[in-house]
Protein backbone atom coordinates (compact mmCIF):
# COMPACT_ATOMS: atom_id res chain seq x y z
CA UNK A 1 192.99 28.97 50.92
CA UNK A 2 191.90 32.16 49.27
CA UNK A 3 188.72 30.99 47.61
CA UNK A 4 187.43 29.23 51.07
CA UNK A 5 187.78 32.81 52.71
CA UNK A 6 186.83 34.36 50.18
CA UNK A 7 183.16 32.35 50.15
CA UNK A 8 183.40 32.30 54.33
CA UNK A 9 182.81 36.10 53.83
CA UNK A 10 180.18 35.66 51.02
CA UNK A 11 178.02 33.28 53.04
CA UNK A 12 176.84 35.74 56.10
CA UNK A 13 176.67 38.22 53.87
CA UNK A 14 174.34 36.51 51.41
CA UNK A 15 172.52 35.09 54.65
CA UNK A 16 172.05 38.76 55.68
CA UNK A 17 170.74 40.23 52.44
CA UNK A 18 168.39 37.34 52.50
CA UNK A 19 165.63 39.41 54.33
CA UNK A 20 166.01 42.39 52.43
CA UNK A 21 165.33 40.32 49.05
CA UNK A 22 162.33 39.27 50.44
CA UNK A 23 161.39 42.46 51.62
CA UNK A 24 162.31 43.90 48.06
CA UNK A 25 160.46 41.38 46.52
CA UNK A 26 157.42 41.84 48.62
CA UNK A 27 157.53 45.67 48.07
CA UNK A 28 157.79 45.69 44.47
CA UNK A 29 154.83 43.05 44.31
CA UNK A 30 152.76 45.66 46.03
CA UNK A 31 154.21 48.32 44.29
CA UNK A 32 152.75 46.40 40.67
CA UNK A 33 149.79 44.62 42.04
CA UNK A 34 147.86 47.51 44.01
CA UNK A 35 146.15 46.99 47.07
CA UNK A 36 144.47 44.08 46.13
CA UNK A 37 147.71 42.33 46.15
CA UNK A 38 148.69 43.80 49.55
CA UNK A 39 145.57 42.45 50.84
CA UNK A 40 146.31 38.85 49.59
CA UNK A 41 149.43 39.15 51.11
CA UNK A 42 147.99 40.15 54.36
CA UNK A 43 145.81 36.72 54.26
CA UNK A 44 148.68 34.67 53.54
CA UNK A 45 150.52 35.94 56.36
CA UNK A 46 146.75 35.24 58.55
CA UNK A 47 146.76 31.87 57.11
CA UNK A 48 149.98 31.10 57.87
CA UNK A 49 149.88 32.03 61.37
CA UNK A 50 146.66 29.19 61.80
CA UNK A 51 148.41 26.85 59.98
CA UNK A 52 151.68 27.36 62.40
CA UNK A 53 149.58 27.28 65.33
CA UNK A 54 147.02 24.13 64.01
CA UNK A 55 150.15 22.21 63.27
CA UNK A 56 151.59 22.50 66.64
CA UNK A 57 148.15 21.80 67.94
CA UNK A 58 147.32 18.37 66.55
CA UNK A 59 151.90 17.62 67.15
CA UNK A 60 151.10 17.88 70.66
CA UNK A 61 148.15 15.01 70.33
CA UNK A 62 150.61 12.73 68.80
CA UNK A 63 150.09 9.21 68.76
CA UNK A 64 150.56 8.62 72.54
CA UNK A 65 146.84 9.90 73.31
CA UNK A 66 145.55 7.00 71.12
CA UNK A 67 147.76 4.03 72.34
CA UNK A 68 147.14 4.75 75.97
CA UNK A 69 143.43 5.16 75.54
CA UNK A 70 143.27 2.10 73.57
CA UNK A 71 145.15 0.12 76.07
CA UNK A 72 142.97 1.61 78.98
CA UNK A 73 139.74 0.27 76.95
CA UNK A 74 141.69 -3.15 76.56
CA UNK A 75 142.02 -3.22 80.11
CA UNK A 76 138.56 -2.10 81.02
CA UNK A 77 136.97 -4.73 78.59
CA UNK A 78 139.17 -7.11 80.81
CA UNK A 79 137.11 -6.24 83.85
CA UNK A 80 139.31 -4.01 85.45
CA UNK A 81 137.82 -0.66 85.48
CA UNK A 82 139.75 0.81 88.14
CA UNK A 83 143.27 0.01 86.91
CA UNK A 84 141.84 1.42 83.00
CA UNK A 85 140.62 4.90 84.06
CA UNK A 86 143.79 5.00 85.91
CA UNK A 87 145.87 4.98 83.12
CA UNK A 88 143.89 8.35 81.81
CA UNK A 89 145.89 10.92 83.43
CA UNK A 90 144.49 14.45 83.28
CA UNK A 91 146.84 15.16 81.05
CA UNK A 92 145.75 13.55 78.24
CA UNK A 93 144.79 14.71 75.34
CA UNK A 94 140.90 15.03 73.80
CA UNK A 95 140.51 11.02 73.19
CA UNK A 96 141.54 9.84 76.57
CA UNK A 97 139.55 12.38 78.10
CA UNK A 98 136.07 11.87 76.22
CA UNK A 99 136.56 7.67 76.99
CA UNK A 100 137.63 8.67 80.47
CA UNK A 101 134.27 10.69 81.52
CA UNK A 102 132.38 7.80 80.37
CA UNK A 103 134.80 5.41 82.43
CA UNK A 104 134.15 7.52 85.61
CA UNK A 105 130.28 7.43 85.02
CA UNK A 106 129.85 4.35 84.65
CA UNK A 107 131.99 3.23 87.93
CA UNK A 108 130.25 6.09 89.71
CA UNK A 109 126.99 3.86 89.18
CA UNK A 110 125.07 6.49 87.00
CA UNK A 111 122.74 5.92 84.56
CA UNK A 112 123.95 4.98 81.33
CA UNK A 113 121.43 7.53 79.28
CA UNK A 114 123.19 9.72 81.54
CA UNK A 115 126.88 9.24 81.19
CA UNK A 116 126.08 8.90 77.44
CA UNK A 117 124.74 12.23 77.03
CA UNK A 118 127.52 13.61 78.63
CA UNK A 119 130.40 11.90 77.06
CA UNK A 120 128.77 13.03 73.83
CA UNK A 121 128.73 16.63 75.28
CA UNK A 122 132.07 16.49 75.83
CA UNK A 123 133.59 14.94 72.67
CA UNK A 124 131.46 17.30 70.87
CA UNK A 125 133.15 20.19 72.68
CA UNK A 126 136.75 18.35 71.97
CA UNK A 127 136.37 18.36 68.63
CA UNK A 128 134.94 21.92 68.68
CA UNK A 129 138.13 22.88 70.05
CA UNK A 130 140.07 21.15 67.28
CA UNK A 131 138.18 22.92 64.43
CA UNK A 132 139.28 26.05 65.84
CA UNK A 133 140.36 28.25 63.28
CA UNK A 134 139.51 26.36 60.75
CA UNK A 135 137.13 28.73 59.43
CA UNK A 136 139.24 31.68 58.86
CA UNK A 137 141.46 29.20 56.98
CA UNK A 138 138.73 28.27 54.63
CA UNK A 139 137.86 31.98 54.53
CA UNK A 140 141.17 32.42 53.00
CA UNK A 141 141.07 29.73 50.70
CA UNK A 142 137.73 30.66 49.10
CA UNK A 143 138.37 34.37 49.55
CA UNK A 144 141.97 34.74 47.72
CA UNK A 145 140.92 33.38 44.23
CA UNK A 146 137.47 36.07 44.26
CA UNK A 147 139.76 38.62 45.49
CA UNK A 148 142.17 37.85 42.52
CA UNK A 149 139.47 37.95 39.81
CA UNK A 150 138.85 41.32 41.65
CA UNK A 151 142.31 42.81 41.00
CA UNK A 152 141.93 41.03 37.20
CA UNK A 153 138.66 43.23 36.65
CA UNK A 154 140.27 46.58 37.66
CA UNK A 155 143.90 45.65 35.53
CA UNK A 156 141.34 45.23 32.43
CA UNK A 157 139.15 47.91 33.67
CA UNK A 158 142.81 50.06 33.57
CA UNK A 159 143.67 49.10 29.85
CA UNK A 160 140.67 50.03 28.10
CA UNK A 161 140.26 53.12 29.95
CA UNK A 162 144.16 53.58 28.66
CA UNK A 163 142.90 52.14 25.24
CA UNK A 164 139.57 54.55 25.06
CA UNK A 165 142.15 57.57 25.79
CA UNK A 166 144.62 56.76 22.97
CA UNK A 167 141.73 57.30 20.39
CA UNK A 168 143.19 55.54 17.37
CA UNK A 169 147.18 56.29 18.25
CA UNK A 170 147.24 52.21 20.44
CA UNK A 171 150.47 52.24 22.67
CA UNK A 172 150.97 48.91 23.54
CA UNK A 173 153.27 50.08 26.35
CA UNK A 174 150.04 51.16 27.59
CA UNK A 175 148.00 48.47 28.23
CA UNK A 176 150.95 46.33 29.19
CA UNK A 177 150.53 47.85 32.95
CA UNK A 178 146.72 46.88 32.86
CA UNK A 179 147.29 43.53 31.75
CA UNK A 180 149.71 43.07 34.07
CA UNK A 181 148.25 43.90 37.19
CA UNK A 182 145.20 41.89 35.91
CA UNK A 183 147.64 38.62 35.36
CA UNK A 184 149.24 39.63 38.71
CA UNK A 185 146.46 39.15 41.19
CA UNK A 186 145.30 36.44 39.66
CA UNK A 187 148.35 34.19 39.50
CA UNK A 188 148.64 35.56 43.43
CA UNK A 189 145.27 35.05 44.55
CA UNK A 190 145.49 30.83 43.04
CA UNK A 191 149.13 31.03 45.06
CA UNK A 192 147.26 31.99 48.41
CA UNK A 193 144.17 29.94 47.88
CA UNK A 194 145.62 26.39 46.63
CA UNK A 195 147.83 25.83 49.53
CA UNK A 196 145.15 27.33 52.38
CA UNK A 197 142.70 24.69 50.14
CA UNK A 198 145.12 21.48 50.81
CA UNK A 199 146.03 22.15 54.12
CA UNK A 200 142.54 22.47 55.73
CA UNK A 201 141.59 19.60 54.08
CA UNK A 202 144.59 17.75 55.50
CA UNK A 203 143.20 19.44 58.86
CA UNK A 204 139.44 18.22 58.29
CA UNK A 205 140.89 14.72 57.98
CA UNK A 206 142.75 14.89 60.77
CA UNK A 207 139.57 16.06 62.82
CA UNK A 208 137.51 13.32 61.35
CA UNK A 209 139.74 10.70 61.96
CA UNK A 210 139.89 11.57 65.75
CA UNK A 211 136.28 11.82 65.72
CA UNK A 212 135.95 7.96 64.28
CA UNK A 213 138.65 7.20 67.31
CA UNK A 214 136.31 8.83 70.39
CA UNK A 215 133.11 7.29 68.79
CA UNK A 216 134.44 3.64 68.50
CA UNK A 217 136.56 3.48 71.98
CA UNK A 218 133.47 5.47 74.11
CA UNK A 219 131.15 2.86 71.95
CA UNK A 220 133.18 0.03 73.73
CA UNK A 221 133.14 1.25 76.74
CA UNK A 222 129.57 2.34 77.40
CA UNK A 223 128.79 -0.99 75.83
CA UNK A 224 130.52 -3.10 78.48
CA UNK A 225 129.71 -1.81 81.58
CA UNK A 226 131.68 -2.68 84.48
CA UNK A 227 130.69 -5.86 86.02
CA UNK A 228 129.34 -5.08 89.78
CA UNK A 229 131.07 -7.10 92.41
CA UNK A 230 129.48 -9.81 94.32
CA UNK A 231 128.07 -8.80 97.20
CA UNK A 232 128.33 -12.43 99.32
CA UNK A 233 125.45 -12.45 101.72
CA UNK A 234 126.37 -13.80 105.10
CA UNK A 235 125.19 -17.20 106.87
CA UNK A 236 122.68 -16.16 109.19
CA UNK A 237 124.01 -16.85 112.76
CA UNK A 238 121.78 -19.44 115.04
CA UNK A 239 121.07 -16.90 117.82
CA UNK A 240 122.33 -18.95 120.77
CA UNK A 241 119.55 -21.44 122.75
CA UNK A 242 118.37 -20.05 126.02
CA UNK A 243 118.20 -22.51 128.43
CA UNK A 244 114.38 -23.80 129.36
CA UNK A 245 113.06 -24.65 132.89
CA UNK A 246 112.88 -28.00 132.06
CA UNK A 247 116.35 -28.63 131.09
CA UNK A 248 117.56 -27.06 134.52
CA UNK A 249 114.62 -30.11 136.27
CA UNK A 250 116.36 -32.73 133.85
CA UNK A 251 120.47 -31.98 134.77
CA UNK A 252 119.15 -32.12 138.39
């Protein structure tokens, strides 16, 4: 039973010192690498935030948006235009809202140019709004690796300014801290920059693919219009046959 306690106690304590590694580790990267790896740091901790808050972002769209906007369209292709836009609360997410403008102009009577202008208005602006951010997370991605070259230009620039001082005594010691800064930015400038590279292009996808959703779904709706209701015209009523003169001489 010893042991068991024994690694009971270890755990929270390990789980504790946790943060302070990290923090240790972080420190003594700074320490080594200069400012140009504090900087890189400081965009990996900017990138991160965007992809946190891009991933929550395009969670919250889900697949739900899609399946209900693609049964509304099913239903509106049916003929029933009222019950379709129904089922596009305004609560839905970019989709359901682009096809459900065009829905409501179209069964508002407007003109088609008209209701297609604006649904393209408005899925423009949607997808606007999900390329938000996007750009500083490319910024990061192409801005790390330059930024690491950077610090790899000053290390070198550092050991032959250490080499040029020793005259013809070389210390190897001294060029080693040179060298290693140089190494150092670089390898964390391609460690900031790959990741920020994949994940906005997993995020571009993602944009594009909703973008092929709007335009197919508003395509099938502005291109079935909702069929007008017959308007049955009434029987004209005979008006009713005023009696003549000589029909009062003839029932005498």
């Amino acid at each position: 039973m010893e042991p068991v306690a024994q690694l009971s106690q270890d755990v929270p304590a390990t789980a504790a010192s946790l943060p302070e590694a990290m923090l240790s580790a972080v420190t003594s990267l700074v320490t080594l690498g200069g400012p140009v790896v504090a900087i890189l740091l400081a965009m990996s901790v900017f990138a991160a935030a965007i992809v946190i808050v891009k991933l929550w972002q395009f969670a919250s769209l889900g697949r739900g948006d899609r399946a209900r906007t693609e049964a509304s369209v099913a239903r509106w292709r049916a003929g029933d235009g009222r019950a379709a836009i129904a089922r596009l609360d305004a609560g839905g997410g970019p989709l359901s809202r682009v096809v459900g403008t065009a829905m409501a102009g179209l069964l508002e009577g407007r003109p088609e140019a008209h209701v297609r202008e604006q649904t393209e208005q408005l899925a423009a602006e949607e997808l606007a709004g999900l390329r938000t951010y996007l750009r500083g997370l490319q910024a990061v991605a192409q801005a790390a690796p330059l930024l690491g070259l950077f610090g790899t230009v000053i290390g070198m620039i550092d050991a032959f300014r250490v080499l040029e001082a020793s005259g013809g005594d070389v210390n190897p010691a001294g060029l080693a801290g040179g060298i290693w800064v140089a190494l150092l930015t670089t390898a964390v400038g391609l460690v900031v920059a790959i990741p920020c590279s994949l994940v906005l292009a997993w995020f571009d996808g993602r944009v594009a693919l909703v973008r092929r959703h709007m335009e197919r779904l508003a395509t099938e709706v502005l291109t079935h219009p909702p069929v007008p209701a017959r308007v049955v015209q009434p029987h004209p009523v005979a008006a009713p046959r005023r009696p003549h003169v000589a029909d009062a001489v003839h029932a005498h």
